[in-house]
Protein backbone atom coordinates (compact mmCIF):
# COMPACT_ATOMS: atom_id res chain seq x y z
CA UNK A 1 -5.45 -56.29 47.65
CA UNK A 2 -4.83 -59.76 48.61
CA UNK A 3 -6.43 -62.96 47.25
CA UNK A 4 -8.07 -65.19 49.84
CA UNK A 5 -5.42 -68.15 51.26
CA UNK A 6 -6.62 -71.60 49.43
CA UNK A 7 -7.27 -73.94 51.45
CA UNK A 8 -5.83 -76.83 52.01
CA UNK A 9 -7.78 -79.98 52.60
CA UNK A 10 -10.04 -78.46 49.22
CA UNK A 11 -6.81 -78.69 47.32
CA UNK A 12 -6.06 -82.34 49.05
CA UNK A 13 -9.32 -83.41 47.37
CA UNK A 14 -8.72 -81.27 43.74
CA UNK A 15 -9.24 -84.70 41.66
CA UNK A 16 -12.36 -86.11 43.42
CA UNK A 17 -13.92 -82.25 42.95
CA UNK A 18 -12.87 -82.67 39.24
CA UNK A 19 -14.68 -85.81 38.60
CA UNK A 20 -17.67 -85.22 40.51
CA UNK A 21 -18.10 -81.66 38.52
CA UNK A 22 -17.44 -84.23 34.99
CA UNK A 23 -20.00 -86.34 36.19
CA UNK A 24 -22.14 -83.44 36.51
CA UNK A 25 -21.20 -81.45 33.24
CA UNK A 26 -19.76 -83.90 31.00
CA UNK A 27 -17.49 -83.88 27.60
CA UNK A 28 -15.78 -79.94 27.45
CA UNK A 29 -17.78 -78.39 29.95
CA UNK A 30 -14.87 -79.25 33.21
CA UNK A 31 -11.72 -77.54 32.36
CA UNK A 32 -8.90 -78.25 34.82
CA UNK A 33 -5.51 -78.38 32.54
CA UNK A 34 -3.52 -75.43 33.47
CA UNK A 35 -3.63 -73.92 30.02
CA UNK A 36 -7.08 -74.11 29.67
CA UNK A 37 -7.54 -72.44 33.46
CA UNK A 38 -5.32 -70.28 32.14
CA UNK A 39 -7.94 -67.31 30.79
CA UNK A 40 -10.08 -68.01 33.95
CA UNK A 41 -7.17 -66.49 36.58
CA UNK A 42 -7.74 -63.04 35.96
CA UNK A 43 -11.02 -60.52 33.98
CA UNK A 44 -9.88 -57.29 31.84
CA UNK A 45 -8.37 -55.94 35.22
CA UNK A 46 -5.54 -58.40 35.51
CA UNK A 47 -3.68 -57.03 38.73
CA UNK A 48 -5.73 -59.40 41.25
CA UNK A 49 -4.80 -63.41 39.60
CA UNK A 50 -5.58 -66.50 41.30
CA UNK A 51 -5.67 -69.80 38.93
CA UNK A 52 -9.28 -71.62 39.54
CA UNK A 53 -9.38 -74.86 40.79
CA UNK A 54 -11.28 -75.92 38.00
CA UNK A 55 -13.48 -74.11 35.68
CA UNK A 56 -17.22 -75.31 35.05
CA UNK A 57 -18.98 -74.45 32.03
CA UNK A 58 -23.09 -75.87 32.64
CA UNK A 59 -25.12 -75.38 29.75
CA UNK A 60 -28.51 -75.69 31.52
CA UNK A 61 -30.43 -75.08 34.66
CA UNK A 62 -30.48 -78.39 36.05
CA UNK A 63 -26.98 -78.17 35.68
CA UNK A 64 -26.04 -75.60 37.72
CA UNK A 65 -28.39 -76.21 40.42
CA UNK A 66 -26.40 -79.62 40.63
CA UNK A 67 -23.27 -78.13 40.87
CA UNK A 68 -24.05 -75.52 42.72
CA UNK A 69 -25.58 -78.32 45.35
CA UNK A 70 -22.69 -79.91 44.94
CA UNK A 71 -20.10 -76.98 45.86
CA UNK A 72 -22.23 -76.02 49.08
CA UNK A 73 -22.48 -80.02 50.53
CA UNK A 74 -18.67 -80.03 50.11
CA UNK A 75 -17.70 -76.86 51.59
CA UNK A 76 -16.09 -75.58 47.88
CA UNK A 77 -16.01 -72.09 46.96
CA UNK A 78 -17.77 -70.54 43.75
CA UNK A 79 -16.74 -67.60 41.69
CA UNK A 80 -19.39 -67.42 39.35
CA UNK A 81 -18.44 -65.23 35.74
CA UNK A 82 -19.75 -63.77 32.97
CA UNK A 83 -17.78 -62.24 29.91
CA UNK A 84 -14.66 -61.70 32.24
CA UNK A 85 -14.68 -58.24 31.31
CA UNK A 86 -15.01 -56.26 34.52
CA UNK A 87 -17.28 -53.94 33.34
CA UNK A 88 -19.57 -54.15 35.96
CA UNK A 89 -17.28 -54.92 38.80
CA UNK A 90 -18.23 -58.52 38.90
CA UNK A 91 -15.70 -61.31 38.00
């Protein structure tokens, strides 16, 4: 199975993403340091990786609305996840 090609002109715009998502979620909640992206790339069945542009962790409602808004006005995918652990064939 193959991943889905990144695109481009998102990847071109990475760091304005990033701080509009910390202005959104702000202190720990953006993670977009490699090593910290690092658990995000894969769930229990590691075979299919792809590293995240940035992981978002919204503790409330209003949050994710937000971000959610924000990701569909600006034409950037979500992957939403749960507990990573592929038990229920999510991601």
């Amino acid at each position: 199975m193959q991943m889905p090609p990144l695109d481009p002109a998102i990847l071109a715009r990475r760091s304005e993403i990033v701080a509009a998502l910390r202005a959104i979620v702000p202190g720990e909640g953006v993670i977009d340091d490699l090593d910290g992206m690092r658990p995000y790339e894969c769930d229990a069945l590691s075979a299919y990786r792809q590293m995240p542009l940035v992981v978002v962790l919204p503790e409330t409602v209003a949050q994710v609305s937000t971000i959610l808004r924000y990701c569909q006005d600006n034409k950037v995918k979500v992957v939403p996840r749960g507990a990573g652990t592929s038990l229920s064939g999510g991601s």
